[in-house]
PDB file of N, CA and C in Angstrom:
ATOM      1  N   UNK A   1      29.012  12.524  32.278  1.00  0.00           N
ATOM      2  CA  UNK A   1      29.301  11.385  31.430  1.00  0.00           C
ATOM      3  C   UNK A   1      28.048  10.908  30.705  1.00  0.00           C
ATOM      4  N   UNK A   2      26.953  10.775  31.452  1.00  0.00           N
ATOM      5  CA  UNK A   2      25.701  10.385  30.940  1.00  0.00           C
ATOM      6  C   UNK A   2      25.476  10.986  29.664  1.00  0.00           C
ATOM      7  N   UNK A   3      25.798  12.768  30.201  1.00  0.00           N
ATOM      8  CA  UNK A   3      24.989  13.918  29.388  1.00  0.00           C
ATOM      9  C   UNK A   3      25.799  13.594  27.377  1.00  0.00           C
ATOM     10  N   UNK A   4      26.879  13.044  27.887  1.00  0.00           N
ATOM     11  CA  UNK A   4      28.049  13.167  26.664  1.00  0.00           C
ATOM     12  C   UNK A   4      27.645  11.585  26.007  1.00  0.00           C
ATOM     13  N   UNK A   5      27.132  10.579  26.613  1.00  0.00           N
ATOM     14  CA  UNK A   5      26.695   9.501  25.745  1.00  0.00           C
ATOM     15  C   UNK A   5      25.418   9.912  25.634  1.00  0.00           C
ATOM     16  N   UNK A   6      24.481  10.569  25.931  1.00  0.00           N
ATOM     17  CA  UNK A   6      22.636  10.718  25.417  1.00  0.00           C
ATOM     18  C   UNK A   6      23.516  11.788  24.066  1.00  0.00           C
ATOM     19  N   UNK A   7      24.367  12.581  23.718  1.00  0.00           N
ATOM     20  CA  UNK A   7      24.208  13.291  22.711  1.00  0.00           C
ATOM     21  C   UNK A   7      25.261  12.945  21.511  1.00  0.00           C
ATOM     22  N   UNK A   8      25.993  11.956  22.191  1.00  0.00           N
ATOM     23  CA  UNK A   8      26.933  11.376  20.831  1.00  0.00           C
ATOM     24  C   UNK A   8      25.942  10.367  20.330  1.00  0.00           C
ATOM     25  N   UNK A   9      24.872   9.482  21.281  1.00  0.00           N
ATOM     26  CA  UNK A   9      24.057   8.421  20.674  1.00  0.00           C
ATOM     27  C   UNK A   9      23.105   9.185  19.864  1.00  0.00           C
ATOM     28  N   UNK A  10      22.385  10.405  20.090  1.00  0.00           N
ATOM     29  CA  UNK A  10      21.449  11.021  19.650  1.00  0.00           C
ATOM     30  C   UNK A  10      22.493  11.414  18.016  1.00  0.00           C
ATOM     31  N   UNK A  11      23.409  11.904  18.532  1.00  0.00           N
ATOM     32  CA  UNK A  11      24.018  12.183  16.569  1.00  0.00           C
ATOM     33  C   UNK A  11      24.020  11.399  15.833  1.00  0.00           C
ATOM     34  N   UNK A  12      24.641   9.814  16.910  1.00  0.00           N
ATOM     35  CA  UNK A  12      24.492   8.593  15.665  1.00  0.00           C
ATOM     36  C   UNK A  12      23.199   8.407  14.980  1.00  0.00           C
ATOM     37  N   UNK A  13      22.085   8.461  15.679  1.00  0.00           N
ATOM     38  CA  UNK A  13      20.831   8.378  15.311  1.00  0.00           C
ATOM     39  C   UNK A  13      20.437   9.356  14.252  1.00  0.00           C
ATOM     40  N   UNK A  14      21.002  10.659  14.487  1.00  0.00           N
ATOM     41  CA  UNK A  14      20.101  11.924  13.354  1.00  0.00           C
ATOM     42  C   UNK A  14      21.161  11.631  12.355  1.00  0.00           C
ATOM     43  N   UNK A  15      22.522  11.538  12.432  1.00  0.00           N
ATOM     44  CA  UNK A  15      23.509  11.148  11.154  1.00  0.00           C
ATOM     45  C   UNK A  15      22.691   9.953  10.407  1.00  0.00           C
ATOM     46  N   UNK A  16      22.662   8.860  10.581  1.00  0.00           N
ATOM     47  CA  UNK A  16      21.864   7.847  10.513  1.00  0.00           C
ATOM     48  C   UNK A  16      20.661   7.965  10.036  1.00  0.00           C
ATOM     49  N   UNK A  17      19.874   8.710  10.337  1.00  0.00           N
ATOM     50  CA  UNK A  17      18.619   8.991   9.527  1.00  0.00           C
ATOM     51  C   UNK A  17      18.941  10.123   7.828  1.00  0.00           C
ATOM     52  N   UNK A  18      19.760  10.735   8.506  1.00  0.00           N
ATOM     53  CA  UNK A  18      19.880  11.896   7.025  1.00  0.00           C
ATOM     54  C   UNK A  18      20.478  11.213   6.401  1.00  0.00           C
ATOM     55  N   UNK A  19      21.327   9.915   6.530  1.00  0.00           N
ATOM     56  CA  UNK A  19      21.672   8.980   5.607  1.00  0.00           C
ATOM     57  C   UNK A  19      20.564   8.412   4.891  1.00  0.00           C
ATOM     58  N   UNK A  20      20.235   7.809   5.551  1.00  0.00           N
ATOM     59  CA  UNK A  20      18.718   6.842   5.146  1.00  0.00           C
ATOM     60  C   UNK A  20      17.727   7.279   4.002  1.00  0.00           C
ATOM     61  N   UNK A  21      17.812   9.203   5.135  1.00  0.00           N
ATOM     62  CA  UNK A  21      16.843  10.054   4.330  1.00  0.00           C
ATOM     63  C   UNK A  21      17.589  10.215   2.599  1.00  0.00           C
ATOM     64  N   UNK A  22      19.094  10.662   1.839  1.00  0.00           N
ATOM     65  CA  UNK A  22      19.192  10.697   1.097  1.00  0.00           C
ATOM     66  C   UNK A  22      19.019   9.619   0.294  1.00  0.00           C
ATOM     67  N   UNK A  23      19.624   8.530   0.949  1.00  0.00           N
ATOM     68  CA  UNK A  23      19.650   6.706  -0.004  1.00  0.00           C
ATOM     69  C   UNK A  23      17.736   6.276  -0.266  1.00  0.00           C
ATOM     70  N   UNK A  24      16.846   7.624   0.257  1.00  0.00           N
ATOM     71  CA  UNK A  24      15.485   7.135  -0.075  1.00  0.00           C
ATOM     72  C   UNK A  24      15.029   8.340  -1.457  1.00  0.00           C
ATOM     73  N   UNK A  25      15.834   9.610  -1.050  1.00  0.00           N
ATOM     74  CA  UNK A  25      15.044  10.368  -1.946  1.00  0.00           C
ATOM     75  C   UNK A  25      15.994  10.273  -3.198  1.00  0.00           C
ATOM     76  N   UNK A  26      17.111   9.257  -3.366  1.00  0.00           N
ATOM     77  CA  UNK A  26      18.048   9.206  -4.366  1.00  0.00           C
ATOM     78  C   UNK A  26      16.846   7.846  -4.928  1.00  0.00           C
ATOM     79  N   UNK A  27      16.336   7.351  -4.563  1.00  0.00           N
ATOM     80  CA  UNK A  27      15.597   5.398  -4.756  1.00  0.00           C
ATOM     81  C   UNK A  27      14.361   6.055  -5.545  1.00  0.00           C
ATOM     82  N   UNK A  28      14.012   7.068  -4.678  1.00  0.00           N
ATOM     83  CA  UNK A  28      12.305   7.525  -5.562  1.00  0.00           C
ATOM     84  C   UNK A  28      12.691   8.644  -6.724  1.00  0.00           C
ATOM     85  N   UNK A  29      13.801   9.598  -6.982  1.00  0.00           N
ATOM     86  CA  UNK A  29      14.588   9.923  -8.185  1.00  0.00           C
ATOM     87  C   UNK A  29      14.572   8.987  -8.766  1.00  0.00           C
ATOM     88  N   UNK A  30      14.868   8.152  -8.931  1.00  0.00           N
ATOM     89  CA  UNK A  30      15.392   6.872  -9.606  1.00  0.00           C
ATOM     90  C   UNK A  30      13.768   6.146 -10.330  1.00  0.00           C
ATOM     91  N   UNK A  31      13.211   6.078  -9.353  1.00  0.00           N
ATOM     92  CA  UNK A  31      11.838   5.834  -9.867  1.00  0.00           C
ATOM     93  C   UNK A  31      10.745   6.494 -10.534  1.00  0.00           C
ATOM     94  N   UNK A  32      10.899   7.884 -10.317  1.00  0.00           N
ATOM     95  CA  UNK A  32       9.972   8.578 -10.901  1.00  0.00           C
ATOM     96  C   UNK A  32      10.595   8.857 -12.574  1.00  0.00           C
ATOM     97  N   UNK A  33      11.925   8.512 -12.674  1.00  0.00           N
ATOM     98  CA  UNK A  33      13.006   9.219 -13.854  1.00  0.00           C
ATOM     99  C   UNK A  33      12.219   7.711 -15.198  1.00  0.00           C
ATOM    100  N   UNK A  34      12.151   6.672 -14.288  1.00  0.00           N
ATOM    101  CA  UNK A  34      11.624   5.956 -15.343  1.00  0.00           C
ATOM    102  C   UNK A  34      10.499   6.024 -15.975  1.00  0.00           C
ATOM    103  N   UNK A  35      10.457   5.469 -17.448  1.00  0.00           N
ATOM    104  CA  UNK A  35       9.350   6.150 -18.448  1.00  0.00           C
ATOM    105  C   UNK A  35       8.965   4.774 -18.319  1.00  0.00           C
ATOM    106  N   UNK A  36       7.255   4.435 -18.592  1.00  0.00           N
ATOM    107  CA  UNK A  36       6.773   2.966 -18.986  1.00  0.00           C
ATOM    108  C   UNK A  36       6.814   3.074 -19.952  1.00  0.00           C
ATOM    109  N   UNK A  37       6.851   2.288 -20.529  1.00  0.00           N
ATOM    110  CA  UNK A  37       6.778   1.803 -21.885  1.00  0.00           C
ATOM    111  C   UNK A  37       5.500   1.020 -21.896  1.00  0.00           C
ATOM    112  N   UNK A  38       4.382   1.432 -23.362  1.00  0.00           N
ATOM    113  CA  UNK A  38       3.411   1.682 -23.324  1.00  0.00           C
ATOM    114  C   UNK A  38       2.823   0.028 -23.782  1.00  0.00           C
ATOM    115  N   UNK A  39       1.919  -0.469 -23.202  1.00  0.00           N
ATOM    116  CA  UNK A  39       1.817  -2.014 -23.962  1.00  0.00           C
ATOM    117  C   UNK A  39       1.228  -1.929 -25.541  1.00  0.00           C
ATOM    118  N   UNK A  40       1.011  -2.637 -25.808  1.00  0.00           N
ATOM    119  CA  UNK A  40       0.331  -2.999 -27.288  1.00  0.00           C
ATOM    120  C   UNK A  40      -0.554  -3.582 -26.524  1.00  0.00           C
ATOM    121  N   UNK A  41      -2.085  -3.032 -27.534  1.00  0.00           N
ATOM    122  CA  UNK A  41      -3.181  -3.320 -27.896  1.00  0.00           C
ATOM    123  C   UNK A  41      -3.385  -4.919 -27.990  1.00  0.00           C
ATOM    124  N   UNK A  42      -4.046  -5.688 -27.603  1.00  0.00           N
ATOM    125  CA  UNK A  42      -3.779  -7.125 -27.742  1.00  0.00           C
ATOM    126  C   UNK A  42      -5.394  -7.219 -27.360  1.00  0.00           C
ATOM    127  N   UNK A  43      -5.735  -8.396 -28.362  1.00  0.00           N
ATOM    128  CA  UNK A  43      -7.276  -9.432 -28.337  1.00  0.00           C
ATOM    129  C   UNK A  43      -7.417 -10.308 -26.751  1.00  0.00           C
ATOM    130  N   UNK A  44      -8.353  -9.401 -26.733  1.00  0.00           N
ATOM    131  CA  UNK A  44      -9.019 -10.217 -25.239  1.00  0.00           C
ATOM    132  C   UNK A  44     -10.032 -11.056 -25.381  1.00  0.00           C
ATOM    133  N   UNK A  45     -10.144 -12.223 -24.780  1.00  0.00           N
ATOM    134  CA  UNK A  45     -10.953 -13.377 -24.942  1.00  0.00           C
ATOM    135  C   UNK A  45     -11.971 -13.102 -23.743  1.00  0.00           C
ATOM    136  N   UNK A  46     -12.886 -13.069 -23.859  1.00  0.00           N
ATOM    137  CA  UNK A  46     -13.860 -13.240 -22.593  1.00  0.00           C
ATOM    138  C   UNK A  46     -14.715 -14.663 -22.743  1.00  0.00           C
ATOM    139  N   UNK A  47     -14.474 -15.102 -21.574  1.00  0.00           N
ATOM    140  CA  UNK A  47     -15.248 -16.661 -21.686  1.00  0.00           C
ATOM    141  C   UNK A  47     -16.533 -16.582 -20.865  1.00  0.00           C
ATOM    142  N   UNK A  48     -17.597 -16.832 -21.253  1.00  0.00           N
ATOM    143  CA  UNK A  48     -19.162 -16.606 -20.415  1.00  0.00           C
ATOM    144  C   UNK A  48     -19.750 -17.956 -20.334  1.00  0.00           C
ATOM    145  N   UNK A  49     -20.388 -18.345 -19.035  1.00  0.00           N
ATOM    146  CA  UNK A  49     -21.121 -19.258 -18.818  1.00  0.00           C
ATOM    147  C   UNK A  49     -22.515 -19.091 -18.835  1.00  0.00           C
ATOM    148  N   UNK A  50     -23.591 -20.145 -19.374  1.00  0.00           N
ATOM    149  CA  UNK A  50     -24.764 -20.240 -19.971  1.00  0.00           C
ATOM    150  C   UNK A  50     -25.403 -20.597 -18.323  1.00  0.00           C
ATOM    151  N   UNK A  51     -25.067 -20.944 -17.772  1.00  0.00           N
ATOM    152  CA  UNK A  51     -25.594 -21.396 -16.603  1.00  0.00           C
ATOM    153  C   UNK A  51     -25.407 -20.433 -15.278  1.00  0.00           C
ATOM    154  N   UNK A  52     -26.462 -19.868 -14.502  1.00  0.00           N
ATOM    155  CA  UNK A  52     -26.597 -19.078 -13.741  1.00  0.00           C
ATOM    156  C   UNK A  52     -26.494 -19.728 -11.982  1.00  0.00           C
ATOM    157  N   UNK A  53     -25.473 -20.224 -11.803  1.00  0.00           N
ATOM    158  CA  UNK A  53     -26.091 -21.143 -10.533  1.00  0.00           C
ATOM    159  C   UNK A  53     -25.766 -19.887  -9.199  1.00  0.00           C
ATOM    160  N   UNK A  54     -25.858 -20.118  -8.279  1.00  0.00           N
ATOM    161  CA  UNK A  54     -25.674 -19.415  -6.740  1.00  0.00           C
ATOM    162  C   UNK A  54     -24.909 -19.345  -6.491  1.00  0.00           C
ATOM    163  N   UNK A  55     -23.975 -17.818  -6.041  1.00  0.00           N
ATOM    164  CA  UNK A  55     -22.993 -18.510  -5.588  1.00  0.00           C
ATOM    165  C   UNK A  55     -22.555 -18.920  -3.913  1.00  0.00           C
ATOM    166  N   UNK A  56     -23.739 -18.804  -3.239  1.00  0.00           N
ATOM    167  CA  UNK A  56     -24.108 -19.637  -2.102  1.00  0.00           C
ATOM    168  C   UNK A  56     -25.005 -19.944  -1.874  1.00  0.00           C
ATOM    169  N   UNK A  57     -25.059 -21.291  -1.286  1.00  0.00           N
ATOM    170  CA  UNK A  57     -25.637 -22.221  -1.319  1.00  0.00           C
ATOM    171  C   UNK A  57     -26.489 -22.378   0.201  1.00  0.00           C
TER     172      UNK A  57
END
């Protein structure tokens, strides 16, 4: 009886994972299929301070 629940629990478990396993390599398909879209060039502001202080004290 033991031997027949360690190997029906063990199937639920490996069924269960090869599930998992497709619903992950279907998620990263899915992710790699997307294209970025490229930004535009845009004006960057850099702001600089005249004053050099520490920054510990």
């Amino acid at each position: 009886m033991k031997k027949r629940l360690f190997f029906g629990f063990a199937f639920f478990v490996g069924f269960s994972l090869l599930v998992a396993w497709q619903f992950a390599a279907a998620e990263l398909a899915d992710l790699q299929k997307e294209v970025d879209v490229p930004i535009e060039k845009e004006n960057v502001e850099v702001a600089s301070s005249p004053s050099k202080t520490p920054l510990f004290i």
